[in-house]
PDB file of N, CA and C in Angstrom:
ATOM      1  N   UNK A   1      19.494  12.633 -11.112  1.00  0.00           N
ATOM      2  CA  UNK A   1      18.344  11.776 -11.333  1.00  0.00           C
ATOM      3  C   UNK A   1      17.828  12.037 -12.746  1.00  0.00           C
ATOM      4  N   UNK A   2      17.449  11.358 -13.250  1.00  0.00           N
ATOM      5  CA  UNK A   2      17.026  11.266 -14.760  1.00  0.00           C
ATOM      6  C   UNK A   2      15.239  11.621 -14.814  1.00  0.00           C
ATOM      7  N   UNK A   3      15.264  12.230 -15.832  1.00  0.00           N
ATOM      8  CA  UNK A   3      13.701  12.908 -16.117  1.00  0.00           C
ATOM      9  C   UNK A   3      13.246  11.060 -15.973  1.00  0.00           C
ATOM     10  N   UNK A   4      13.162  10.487 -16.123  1.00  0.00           N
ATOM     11  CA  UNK A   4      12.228   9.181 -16.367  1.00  0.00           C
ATOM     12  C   UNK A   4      12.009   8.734 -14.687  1.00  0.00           C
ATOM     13  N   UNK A   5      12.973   8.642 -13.790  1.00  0.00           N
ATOM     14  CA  UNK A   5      12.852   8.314 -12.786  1.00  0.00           C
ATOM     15  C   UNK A   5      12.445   9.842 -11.427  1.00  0.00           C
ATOM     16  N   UNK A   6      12.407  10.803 -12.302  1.00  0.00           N
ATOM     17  CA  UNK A   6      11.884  12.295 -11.646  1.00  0.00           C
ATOM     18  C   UNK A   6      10.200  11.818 -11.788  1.00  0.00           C
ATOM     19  N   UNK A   7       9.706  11.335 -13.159  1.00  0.00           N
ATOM     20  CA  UNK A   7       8.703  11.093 -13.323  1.00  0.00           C
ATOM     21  C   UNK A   7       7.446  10.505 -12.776  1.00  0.00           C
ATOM     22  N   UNK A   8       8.431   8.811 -12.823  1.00  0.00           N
ATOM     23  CA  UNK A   8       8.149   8.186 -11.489  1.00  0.00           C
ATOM     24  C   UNK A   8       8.133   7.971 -10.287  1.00  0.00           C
ATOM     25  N   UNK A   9       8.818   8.685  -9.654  1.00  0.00           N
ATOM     26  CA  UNK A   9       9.078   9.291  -8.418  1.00  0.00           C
ATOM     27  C   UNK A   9       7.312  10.454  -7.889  1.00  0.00           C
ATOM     28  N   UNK A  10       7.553  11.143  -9.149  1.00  0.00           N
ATOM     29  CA  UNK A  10       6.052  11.890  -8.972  1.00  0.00           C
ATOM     30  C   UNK A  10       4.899  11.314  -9.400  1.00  0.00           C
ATOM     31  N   UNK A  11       4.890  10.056  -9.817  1.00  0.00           N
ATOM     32  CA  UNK A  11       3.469   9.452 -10.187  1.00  0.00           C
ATOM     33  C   UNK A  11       3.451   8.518  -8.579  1.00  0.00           C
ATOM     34  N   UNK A  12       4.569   7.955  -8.137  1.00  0.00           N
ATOM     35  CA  UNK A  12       4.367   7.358  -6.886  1.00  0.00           C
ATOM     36  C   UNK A  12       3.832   8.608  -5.665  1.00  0.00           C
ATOM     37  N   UNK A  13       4.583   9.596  -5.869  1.00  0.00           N
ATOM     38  CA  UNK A  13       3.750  10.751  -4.484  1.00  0.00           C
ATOM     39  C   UNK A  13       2.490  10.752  -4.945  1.00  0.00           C
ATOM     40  N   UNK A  14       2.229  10.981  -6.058  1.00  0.00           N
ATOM     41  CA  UNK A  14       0.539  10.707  -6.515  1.00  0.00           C
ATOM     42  C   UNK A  14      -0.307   9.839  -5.904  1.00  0.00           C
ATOM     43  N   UNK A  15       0.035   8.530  -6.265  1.00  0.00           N
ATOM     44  CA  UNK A  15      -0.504   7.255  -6.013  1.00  0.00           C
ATOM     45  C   UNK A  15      -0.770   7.459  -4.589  1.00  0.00           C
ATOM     46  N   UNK A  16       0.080   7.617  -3.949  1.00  0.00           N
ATOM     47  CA  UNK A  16       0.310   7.565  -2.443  1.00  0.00           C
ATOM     48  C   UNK A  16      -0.561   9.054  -2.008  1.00  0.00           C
ATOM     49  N   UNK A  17      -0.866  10.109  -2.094  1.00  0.00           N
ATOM     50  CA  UNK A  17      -1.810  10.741  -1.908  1.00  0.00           C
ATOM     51  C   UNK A  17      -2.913  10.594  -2.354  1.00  0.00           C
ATOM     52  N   UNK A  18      -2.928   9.958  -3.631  1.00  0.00           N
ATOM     53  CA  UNK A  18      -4.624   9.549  -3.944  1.00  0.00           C
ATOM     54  C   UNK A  18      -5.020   8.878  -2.978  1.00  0.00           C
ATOM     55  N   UNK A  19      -4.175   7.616  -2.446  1.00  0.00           N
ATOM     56  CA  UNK A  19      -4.583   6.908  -1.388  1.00  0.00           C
ATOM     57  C   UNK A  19      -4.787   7.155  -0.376  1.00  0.00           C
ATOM     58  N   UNK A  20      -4.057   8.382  -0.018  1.00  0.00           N
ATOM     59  CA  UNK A  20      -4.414   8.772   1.518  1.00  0.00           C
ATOM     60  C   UNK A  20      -6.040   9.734   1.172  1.00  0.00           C
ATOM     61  N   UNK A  21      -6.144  10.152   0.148  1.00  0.00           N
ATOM     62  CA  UNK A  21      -7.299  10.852   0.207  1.00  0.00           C
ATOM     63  C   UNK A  21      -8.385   9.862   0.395  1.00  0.00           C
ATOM     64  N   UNK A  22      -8.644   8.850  -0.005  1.00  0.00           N
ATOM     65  CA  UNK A  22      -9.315   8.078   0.032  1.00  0.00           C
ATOM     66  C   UNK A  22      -9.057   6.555   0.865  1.00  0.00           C
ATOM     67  N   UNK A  23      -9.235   6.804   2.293  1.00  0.00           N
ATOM     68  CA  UNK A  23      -9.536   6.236   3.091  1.00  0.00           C
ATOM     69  C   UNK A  23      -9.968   5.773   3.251  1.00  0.00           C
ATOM     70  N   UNK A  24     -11.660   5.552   2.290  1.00  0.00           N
ATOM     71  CA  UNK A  24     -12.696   4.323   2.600  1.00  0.00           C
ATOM     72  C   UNK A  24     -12.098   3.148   1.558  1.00  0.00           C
ATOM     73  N   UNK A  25     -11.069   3.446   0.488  1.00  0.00           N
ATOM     74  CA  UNK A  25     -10.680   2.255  -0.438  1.00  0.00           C
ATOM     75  C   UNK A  25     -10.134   1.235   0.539  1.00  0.00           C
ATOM     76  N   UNK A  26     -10.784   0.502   1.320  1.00  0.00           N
ATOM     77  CA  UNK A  26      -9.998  -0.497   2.393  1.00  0.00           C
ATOM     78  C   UNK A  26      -8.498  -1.538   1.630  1.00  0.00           C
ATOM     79  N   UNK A  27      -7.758  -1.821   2.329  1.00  0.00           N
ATOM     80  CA  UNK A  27      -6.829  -3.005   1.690  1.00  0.00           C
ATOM     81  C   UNK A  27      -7.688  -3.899   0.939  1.00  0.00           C
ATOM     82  N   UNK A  28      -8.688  -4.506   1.627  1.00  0.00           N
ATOM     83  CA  UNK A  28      -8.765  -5.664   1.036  1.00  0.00           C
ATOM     84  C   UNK A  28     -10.175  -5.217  -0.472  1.00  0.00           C
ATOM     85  N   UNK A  29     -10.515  -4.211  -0.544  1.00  0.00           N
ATOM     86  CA  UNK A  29     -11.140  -3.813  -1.729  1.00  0.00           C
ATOM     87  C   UNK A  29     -10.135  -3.684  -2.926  1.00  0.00           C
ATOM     88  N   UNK A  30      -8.812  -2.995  -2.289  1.00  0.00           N
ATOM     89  CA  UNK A  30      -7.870  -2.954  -3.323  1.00  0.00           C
ATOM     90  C   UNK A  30      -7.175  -4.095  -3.665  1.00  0.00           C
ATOM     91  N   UNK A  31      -7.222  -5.495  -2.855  1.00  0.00           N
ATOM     92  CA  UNK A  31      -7.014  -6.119  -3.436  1.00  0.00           C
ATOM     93  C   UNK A  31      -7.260  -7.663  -4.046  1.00  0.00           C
ATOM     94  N   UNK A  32      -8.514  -7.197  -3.921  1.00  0.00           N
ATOM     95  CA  UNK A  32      -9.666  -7.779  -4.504  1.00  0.00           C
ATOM     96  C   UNK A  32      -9.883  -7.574  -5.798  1.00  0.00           C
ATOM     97  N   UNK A  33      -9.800  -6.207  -6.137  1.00  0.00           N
ATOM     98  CA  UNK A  33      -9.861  -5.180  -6.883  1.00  0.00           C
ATOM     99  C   UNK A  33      -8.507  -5.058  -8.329  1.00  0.00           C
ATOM    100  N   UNK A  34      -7.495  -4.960  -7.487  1.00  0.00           N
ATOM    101  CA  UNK A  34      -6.555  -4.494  -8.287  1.00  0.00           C
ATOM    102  C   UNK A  34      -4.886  -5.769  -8.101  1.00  0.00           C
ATOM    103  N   UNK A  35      -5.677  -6.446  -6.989  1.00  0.00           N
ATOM    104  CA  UNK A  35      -4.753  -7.551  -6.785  1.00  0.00           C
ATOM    105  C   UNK A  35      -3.520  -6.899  -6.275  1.00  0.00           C
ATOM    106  N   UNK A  36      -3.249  -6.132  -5.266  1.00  0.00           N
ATOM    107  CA  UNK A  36      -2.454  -5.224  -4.198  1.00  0.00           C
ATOM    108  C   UNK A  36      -2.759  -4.014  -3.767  1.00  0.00           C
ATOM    109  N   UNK A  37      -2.407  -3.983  -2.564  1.00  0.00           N
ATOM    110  CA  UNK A  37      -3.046  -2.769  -0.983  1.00  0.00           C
ATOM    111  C   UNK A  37      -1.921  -1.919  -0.781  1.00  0.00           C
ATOM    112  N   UNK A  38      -1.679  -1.648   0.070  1.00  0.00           N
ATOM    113  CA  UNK A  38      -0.949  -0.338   0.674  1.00  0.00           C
ATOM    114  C   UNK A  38       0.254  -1.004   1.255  1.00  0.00           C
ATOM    115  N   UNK A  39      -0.159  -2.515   1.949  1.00  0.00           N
ATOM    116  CA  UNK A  39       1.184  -3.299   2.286  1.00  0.00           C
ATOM    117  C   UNK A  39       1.979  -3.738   1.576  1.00  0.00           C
ATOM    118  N   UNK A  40       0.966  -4.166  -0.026  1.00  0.00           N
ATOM    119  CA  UNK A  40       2.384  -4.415  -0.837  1.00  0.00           C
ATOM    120  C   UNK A  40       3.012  -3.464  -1.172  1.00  0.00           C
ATOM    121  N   UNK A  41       2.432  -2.151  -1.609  1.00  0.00           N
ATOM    122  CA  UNK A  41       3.428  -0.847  -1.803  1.00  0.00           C
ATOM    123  C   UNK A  41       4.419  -1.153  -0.796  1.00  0.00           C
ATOM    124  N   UNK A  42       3.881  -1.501   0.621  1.00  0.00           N
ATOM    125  CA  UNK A  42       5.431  -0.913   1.270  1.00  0.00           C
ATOM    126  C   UNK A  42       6.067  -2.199   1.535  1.00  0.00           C
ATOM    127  N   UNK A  43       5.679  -3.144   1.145  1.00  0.00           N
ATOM    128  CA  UNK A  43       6.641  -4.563   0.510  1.00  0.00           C
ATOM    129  C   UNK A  43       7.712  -3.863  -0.470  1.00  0.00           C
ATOM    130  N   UNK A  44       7.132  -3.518  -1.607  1.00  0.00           N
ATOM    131  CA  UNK A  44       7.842  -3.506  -2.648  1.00  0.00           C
ATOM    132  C   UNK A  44       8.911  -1.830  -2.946  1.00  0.00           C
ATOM    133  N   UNK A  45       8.669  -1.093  -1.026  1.00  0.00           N
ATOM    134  CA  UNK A  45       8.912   0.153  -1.160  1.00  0.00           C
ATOM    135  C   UNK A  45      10.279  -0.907  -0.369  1.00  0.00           C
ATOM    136  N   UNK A  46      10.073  -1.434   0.454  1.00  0.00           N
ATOM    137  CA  UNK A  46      11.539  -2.191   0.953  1.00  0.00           C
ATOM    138  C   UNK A  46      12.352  -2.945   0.195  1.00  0.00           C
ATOM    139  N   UNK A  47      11.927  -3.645  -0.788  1.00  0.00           N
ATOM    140  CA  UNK A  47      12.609  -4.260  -2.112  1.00  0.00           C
ATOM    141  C   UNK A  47      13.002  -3.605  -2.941  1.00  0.00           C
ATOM    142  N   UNK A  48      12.613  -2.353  -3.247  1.00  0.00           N
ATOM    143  CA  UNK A  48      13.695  -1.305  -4.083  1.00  0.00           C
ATOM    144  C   UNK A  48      14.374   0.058  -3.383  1.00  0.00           C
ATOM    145  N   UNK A  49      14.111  -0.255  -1.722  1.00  0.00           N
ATOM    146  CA  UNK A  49      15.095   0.446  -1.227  1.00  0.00           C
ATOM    147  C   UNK A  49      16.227  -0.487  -1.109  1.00  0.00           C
ATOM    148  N   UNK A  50      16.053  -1.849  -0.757  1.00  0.00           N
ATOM    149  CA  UNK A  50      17.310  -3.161  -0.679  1.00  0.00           C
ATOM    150  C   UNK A  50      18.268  -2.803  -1.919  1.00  0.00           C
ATOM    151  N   UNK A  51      17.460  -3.157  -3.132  1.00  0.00           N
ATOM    152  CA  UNK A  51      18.079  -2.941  -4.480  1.00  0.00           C
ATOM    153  C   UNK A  51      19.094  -1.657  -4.750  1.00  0.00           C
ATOM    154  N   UNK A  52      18.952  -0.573  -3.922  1.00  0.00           N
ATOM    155  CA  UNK A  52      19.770   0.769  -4.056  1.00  0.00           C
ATOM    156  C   UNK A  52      20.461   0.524  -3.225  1.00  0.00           C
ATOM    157  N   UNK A  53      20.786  -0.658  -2.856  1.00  0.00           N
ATOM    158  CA  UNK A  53      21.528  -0.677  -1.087  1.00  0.00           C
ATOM    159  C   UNK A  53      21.734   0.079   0.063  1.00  0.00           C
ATOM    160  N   UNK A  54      20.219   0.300   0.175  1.00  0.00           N
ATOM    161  CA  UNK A  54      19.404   0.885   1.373  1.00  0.00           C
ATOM    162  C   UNK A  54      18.751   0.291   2.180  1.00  0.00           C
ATOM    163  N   UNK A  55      18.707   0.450   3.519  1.00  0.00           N
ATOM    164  CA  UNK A  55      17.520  -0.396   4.612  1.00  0.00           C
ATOM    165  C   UNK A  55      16.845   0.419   5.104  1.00  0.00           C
ATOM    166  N   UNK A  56      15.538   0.015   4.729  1.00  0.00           N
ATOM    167  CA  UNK A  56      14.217   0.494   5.449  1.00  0.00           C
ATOM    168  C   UNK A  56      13.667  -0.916   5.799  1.00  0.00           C
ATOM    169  N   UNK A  57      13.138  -0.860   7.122  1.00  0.00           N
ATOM    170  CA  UNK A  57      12.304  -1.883   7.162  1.00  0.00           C
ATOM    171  C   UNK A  57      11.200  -1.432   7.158  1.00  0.00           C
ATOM    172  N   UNK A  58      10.054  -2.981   6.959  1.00  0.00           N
ATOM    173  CA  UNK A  58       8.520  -2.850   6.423  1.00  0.00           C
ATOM    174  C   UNK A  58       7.149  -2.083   7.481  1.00  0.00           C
ATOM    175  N   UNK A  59       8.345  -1.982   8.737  1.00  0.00           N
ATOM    176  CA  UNK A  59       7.370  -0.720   9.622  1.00  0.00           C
ATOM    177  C   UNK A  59       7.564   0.459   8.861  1.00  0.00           C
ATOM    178  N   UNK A  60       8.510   0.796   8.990  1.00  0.00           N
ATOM    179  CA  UNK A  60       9.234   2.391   8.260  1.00  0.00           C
ATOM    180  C   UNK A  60       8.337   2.696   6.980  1.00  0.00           C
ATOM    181  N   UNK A  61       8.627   1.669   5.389  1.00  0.00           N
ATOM    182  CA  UNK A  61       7.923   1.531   4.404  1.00  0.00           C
ATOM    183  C   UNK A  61       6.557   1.972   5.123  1.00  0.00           C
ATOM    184  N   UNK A  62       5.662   1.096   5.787  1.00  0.00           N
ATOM    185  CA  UNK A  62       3.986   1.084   6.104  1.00  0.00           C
ATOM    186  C   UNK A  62       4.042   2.903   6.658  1.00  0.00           C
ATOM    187  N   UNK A  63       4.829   3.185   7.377  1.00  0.00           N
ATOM    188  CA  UNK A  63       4.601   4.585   7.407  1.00  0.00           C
ATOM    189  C   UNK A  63       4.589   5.506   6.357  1.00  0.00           C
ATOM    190  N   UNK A  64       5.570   5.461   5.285  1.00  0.00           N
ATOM    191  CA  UNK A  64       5.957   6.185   4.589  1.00  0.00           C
ATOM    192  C   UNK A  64       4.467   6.088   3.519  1.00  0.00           C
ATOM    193  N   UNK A  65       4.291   4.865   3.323  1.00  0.00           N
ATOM    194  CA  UNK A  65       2.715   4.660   2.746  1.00  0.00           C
ATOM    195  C   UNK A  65       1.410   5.195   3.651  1.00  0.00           C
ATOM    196  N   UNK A  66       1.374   5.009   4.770  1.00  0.00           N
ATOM    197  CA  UNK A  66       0.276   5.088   5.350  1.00  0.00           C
ATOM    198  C   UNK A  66       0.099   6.643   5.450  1.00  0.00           C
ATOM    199  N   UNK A  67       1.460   7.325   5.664  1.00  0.00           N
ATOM    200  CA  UNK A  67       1.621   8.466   6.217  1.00  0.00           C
ATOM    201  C   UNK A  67       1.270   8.762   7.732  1.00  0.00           C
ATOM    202  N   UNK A  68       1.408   7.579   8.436  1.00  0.00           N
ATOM    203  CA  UNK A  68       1.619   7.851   9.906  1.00  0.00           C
ATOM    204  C   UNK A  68       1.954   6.211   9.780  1.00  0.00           C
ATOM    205  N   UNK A  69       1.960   5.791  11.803  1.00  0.00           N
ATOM    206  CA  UNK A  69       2.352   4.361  11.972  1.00  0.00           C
ATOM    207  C   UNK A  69       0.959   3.784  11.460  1.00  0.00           C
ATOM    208  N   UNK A  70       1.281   2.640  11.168  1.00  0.00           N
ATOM    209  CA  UNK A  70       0.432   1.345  10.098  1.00  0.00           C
ATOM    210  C   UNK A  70      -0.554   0.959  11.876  1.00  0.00           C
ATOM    211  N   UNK A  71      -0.470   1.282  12.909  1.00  0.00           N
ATOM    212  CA  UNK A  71      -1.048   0.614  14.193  1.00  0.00           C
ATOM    213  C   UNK A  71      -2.006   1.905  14.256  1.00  0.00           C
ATOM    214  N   UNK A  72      -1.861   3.180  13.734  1.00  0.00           N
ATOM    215  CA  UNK A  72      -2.528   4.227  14.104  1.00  0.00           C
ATOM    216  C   UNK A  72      -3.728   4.208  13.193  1.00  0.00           C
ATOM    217  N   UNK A  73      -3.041   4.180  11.534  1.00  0.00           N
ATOM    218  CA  UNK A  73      -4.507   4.174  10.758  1.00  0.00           C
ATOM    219  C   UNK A  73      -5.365   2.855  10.665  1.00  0.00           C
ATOM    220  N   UNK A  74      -4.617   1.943  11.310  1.00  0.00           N
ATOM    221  CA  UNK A  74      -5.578   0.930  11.402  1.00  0.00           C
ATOM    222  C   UNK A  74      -6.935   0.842  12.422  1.00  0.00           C
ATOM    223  N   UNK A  75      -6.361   1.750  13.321  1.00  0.00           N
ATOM    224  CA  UNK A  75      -7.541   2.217  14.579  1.00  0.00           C
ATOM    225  C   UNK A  75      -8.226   2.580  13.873  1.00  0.00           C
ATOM    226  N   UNK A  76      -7.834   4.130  13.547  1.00  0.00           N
ATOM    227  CA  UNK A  76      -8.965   5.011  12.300  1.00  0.00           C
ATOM    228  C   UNK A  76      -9.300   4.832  11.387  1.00  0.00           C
ATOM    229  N   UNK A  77      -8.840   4.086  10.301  1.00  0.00           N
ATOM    230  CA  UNK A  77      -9.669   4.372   9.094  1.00  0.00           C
ATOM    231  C   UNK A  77     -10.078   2.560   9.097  1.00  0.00           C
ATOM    232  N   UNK A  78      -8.950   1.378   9.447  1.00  0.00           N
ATOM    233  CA  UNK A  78      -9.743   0.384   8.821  1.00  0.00           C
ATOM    234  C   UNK A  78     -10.966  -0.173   9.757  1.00  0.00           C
ATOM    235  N   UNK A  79     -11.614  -0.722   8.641  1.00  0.00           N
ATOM    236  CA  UNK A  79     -13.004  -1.444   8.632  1.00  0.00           C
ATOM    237  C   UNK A  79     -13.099  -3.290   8.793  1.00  0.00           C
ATOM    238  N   UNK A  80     -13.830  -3.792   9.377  1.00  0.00           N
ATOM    239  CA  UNK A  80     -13.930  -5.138   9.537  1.00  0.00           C
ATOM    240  C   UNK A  80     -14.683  -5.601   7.684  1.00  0.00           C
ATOM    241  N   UNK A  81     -13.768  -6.456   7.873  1.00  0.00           N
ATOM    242  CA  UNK A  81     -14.133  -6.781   6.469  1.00  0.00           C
ATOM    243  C   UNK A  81     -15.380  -7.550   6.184  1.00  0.00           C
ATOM    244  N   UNK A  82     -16.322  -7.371   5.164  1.00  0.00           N
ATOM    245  CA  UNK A  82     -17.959  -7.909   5.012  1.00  0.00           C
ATOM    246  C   UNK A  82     -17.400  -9.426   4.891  1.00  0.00           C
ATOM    247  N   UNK A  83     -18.511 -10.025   4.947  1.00  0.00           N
ATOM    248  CA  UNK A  83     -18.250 -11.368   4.485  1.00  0.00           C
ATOM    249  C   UNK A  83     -18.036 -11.632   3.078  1.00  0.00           C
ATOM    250  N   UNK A  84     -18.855 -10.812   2.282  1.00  0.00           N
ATOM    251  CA  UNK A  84     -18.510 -10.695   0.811  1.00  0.00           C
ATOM    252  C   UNK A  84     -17.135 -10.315   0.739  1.00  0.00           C
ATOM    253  N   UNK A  85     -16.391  -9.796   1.008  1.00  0.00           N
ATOM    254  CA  UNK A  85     -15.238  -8.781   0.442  1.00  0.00           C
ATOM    255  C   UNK A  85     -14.085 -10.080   1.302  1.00  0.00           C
ATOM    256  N   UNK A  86     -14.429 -10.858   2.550  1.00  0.00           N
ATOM    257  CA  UNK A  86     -13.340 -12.395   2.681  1.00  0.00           C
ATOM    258  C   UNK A  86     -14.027 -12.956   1.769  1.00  0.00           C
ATOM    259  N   UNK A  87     -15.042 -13.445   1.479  1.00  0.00           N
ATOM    260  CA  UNK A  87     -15.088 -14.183   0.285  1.00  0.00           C
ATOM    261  C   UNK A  87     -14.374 -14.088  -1.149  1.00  0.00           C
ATOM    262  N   UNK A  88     -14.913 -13.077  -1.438  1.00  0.00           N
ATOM    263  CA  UNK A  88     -13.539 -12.021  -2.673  1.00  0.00           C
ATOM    264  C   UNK A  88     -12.102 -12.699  -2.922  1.00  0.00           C
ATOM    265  N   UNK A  89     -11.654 -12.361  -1.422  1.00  0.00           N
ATOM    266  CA  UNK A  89     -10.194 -12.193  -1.580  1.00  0.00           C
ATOM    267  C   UNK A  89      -9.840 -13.576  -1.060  1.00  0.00           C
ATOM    268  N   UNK A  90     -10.645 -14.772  -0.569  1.00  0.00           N
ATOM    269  CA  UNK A  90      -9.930 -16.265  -0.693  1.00  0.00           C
ATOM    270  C   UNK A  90     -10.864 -16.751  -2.246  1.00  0.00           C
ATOM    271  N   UNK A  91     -11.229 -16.508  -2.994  1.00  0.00           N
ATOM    272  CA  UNK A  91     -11.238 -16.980  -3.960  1.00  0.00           C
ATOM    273  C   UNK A  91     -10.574 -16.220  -5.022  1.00  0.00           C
ATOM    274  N   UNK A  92     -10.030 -15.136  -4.936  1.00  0.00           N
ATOM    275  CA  UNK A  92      -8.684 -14.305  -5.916  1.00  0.00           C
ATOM    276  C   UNK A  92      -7.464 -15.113  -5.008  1.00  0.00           C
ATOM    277  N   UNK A  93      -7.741 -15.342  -4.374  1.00  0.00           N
ATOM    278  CA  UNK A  93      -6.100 -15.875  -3.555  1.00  0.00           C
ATOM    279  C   UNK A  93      -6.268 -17.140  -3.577  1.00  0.00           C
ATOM    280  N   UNK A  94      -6.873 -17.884  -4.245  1.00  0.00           N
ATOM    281  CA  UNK A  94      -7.443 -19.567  -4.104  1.00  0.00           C
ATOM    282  C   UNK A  94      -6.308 -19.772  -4.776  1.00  0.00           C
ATOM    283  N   UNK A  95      -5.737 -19.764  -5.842  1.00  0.00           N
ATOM    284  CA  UNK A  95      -5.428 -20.016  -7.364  1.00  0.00           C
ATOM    285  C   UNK A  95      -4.003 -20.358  -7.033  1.00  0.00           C
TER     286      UNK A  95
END
């Protein structure tokens, strides 16, 4: 593996523990916010496992992001979204 992709490899365990530390950043703040959540990570964690000609599917990915099943932290950590924060995200998603 090449120092550049050692690199990135460790800025993604980053990312992905910042996120788990912070549990109140809901999906839809992040992507409101930053214009992608935790599902597109594990969208785009299945599109460059495809690309290495690997299969994970997008349950597997949501775990590997969530760090447990995607049905478990949704019990615990997510939140019903304000009316402000659907408002947010159909007018960033209007376009």
């Amino acid at each position: 593996m090449s120092t550049e992709t050692e690199i990135q490899a460790a800025v993604f365990r980053r990312l992905i523990e910042h996120l788990d530390s912070r549990k109140d950043a809901q999906n839809i703040d992040l992507m409101n916010l930053a214009g992608f959540c935790r599902n597109c990570l594990s969208k785009w964690y299945v599109t460059a496992a495809q690309d290495q000609g690997k299969e994970i599917n997008y349950e597997e990915a949501r775990e590997l992001v969530y760090g447990m099943p995607y049905s478990d932290w949704k019990e615990k950590f997510q939140l019903e979204a304000s009316a402000e924060q659907k408002f947010l995200f159909e007018k960033n998603n209007s376009v």
